[in-house]
C-alpha atoms as a PDB file:
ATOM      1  CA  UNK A   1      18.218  -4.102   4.545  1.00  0.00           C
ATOM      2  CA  UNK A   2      19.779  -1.492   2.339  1.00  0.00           C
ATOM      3  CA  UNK A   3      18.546  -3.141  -0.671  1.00  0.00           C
ATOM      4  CA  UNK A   4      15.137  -3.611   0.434  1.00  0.00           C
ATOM      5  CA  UNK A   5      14.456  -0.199   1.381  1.00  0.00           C
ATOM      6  CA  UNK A   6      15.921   0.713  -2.081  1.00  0.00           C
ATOM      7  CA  UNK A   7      13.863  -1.550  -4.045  1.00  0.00           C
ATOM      8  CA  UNK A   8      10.739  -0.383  -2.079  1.00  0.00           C
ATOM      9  CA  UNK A   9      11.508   3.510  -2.381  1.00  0.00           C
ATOM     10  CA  UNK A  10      12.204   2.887  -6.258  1.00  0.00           C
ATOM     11  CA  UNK A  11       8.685   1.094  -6.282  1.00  0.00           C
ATOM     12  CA  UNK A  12       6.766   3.718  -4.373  1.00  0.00           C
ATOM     13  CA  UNK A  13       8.427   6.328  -7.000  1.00  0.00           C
ATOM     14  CA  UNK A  14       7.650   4.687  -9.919  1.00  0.00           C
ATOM     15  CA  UNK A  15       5.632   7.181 -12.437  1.00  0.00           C
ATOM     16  CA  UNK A  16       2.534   4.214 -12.385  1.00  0.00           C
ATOM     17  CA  UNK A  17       2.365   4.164  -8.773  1.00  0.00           C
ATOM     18  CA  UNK A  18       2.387   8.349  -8.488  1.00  0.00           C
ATOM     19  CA  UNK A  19      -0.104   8.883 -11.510  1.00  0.00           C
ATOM     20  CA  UNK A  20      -2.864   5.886 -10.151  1.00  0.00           C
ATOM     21  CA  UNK A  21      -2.618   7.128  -7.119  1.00  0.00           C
ATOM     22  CA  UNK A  22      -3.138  10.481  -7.810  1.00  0.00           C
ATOM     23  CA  UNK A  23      -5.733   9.680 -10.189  1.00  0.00           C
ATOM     24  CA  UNK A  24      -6.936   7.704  -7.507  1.00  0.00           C
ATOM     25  CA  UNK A  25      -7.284  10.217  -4.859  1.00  0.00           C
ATOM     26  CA  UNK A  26      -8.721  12.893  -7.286  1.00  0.00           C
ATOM     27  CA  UNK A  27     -11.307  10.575  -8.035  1.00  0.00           C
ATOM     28  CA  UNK A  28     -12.433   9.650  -4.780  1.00  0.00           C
ATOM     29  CA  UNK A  29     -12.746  13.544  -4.176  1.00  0.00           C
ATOM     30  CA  UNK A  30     -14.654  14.068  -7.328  1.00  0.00           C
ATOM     31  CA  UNK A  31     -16.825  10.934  -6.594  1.00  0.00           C
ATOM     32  CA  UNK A  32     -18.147  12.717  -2.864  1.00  0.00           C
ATOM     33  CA  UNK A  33     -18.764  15.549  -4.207  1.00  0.00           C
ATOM     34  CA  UNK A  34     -20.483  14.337  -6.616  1.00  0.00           C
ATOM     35  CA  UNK A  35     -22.912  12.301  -4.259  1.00  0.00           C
ATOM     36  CA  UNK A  36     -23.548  15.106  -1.848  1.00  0.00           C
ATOM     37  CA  UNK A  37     -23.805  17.727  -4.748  1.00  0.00           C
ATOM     38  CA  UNK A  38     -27.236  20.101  -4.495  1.00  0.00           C
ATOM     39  CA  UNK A  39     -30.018  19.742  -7.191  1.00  0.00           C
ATOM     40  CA  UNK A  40     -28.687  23.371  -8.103  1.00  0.00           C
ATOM     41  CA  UNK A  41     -25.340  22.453  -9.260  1.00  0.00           C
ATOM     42  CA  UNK A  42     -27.031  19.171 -11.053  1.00  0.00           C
ATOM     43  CA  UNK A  43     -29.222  21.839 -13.363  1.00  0.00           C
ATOM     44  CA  UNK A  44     -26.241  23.702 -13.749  1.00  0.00           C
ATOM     45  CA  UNK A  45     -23.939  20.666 -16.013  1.00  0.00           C
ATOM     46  CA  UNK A  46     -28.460  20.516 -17.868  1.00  0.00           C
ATOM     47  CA  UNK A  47     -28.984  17.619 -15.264  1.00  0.00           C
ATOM     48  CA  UNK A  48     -25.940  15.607 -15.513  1.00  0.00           C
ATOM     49  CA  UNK A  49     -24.011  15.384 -12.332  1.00  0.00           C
ATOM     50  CA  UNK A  50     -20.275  15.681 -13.564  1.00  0.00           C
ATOM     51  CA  UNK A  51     -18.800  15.401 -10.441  1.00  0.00           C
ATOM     52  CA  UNK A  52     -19.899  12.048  -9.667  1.00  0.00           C
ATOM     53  CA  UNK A  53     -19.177  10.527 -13.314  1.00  0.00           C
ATOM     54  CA  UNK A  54     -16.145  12.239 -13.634  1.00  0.00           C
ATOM     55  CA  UNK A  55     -15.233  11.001 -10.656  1.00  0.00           C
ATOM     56  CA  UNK A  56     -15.756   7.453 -11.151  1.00  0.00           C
ATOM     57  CA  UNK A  57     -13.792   7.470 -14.641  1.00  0.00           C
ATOM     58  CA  UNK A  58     -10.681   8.938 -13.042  1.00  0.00           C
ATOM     59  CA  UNK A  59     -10.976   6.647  -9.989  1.00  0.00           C
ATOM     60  CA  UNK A  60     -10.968   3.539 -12.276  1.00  0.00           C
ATOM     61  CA  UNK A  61      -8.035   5.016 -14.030  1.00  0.00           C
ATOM     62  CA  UNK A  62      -6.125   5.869 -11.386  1.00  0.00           C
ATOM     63  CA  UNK A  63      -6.984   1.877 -10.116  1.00  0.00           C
ATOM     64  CA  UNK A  64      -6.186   0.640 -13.447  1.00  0.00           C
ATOM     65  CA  UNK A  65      -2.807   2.217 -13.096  1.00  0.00           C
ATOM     66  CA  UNK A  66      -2.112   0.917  -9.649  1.00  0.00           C
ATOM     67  CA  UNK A  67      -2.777  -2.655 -10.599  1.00  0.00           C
ATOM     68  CA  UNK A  68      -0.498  -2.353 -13.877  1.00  0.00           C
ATOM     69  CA  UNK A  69       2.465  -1.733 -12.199  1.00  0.00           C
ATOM     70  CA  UNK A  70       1.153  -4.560  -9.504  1.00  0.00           C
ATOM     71  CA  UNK A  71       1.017  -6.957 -11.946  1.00  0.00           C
ATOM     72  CA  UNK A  72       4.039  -5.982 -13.470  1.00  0.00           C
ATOM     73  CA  UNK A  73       6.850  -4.275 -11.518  1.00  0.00           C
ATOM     74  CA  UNK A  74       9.567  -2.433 -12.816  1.00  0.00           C
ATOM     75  CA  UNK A  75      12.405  -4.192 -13.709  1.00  0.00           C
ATOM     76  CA  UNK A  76      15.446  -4.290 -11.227  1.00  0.00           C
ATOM     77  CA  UNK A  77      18.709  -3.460 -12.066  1.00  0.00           C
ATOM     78  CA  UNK A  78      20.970  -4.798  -9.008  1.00  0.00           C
ATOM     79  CA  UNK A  79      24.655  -3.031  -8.763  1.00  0.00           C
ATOM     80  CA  UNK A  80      26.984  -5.622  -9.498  1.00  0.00           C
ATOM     81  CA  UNK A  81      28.613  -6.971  -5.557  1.00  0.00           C
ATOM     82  CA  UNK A  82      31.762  -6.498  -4.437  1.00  0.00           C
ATOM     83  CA  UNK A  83      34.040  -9.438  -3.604  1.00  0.00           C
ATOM     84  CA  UNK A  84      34.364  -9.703   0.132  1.00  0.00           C
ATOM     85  CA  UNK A  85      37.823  -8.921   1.392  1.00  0.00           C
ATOM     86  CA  UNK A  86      38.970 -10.721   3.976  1.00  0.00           C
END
């Protein structure tokens, strides 16, 4: 159970997982406000809404990210076992 819970935490912490998914989040952020943003703030970026495109490119990163270290974990480097005493 130890292991597990080791192997899991050392997953969630890996620097893919917290980029992507901060990428991720950002981008979902930037993405609404880029949908809901006022005509005013469109003439603003000379009719080019920023938010949403921005927002789209850093979601896909931050996607692209979590499914590289998906498709290829981190390697695991077990602790060598002790011998049971007995």
């Amino acid at each position: 159970m130890r292991r597990l819970l080791t192997e899991l935490l050392a997953n969630l912490l890996d620097i893919r997982v917290v980029i992507g998914g901060l990428f991720a989040i950002y981008g979902v952020i930037l993405t609404v406000v880029g949908i809901i943003d006022s005509p005013a703030a469109r003439q603003k970026a000379q009719g080019v809404d920023i938010n949403l495109w921005v927002g789209l490119v850093m979601l896909a990163f931050g996607l692209c990210f979590l499914f590289w270290s998906m498709l290829h974990p981190r390697h695991q480097v077990h602790e060598a076992e002790e011998p049971d005493e007995d």
